[in-house]
Protein backbone atom coordinates (compact mmCIF):
# COMPACT_ATOMS: atom_id res chain seq x y z
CA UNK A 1 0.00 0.00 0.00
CA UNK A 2 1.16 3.18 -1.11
CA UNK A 3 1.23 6.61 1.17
CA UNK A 4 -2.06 8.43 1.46
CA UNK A 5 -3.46 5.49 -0.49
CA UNK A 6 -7.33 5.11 1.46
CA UNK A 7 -6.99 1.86 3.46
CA UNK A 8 -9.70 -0.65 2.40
CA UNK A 9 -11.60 -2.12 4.74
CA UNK A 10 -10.32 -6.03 3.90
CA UNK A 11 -6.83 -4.79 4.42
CA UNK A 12 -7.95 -2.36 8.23
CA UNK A 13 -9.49 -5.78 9.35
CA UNK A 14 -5.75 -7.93 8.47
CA UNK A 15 -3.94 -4.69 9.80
CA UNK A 16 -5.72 -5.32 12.88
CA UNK A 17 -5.14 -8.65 13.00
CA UNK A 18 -1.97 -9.12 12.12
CA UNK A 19 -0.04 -5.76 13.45
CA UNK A 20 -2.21 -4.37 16.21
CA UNK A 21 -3.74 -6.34 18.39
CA UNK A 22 -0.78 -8.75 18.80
CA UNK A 23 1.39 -5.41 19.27
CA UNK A 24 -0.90 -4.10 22.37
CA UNK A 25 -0.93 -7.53 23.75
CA UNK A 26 2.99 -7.69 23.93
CA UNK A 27 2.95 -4.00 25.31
CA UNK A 28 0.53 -4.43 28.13
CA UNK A 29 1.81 -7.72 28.91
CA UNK A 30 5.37 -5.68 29.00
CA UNK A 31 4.04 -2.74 30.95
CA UNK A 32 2.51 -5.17 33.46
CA UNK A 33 5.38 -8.03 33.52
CA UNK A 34 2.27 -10.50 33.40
CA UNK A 35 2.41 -13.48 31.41
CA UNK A 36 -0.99 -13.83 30.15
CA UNK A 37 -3.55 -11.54 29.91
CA UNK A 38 -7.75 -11.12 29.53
CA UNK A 39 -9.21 -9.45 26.38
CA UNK A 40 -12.71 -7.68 26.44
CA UNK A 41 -13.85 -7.26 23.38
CA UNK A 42 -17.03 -6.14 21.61
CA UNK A 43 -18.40 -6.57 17.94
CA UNK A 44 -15.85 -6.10 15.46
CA UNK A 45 -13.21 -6.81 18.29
CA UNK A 46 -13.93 -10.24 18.97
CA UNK A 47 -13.77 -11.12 14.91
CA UNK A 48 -10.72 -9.65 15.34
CA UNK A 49 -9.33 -11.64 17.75
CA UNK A 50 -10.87 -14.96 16.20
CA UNK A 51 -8.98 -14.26 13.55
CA UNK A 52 -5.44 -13.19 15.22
CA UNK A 53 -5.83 -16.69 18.24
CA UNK A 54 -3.24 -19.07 17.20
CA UNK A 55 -1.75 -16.89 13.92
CA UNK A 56 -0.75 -13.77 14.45
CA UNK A 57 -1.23 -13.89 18.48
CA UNK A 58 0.05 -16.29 20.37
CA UNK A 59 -2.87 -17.94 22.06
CA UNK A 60 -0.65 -18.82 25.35
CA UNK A 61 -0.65 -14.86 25.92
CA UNK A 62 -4.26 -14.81 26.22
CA UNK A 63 -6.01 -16.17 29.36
CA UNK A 64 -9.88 -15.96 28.64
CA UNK A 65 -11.53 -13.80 25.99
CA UNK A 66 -14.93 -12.19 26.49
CA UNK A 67 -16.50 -11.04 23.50
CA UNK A 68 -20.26 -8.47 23.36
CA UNK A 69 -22.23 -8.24 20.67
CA UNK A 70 -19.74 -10.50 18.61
CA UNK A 71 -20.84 -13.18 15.77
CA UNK A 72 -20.12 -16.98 17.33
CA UNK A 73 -19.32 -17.94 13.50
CA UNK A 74 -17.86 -15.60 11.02
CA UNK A 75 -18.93 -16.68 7.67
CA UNK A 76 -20.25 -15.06 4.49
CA UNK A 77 -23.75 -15.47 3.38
CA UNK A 78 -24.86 -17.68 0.95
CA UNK A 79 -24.65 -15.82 -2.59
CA UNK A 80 -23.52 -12.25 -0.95
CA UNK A 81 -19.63 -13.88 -1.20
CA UNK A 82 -19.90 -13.77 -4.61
CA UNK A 83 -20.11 -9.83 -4.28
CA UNK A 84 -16.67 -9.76 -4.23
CA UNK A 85 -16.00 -10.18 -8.04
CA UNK A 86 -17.86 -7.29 -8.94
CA UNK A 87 -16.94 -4.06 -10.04
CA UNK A 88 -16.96 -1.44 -7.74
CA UNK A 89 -19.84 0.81 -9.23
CA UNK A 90 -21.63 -1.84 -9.06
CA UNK A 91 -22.07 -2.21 -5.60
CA UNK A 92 -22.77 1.58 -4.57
CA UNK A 93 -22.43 2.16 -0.54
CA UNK A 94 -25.71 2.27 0.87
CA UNK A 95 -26.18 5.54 2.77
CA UNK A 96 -27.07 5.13 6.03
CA UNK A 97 -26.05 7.38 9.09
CA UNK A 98 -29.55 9.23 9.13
CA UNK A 99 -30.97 5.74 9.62
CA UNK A 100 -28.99 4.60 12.33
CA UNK A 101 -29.15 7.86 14.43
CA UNK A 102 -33.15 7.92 13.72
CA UNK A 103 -32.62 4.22 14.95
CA UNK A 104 -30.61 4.73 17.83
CA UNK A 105 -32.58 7.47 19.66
């Protein structure tokens, strides 16, 4: 990735994965001199460390994980993985922020 190129959201998610969570794992367990350590996570968190237990973390670092609001199995649905191979204008972003705060409140 080049600089100032706009991060996708498949590559924020392995970022994540790969770089920073195992990074502020090995600096709290440094800052604390603990050997393991609990994560609390919630919604995209959890997939996040689903995905980073046992490759890019190692899982003998982590004591228990407790995960909010997080899927129990991260898989695509049905036809909507074949979304991928389309062009990008033809999958527009669905506007939605007036939605969710009408939602919220």
């Amino acid at each position: 990735m080049r600089e100032g190129e706009p991060v996708r959201p498949r590559d924020a998610f392995k970022n994540m994965r790969d770089h920073d969570l195992p990074f502020a794992v090995d600096e709290v367990l440094r800052r604390t001199g603990k050997a393991q350590l609990d994560l609390c996570c919630y919604s995209m968190g959890g997939m996040v460390v689903y995905g980073a237990i046992g490759r890019a973390l190692d899982a003998a670092k982590i004591r228990r994980v407790i995960a909010f609001a997080s899927p129990g199995q991260v898989r695509t649905l049905g036809l909507l993985k074949l979304a991928r191979f389309l062009p990008r204008w033809a999958t527009p972003p669905v506007p939605m922020r007036l939605g969710m705060r009408t939602l919220a409140f």
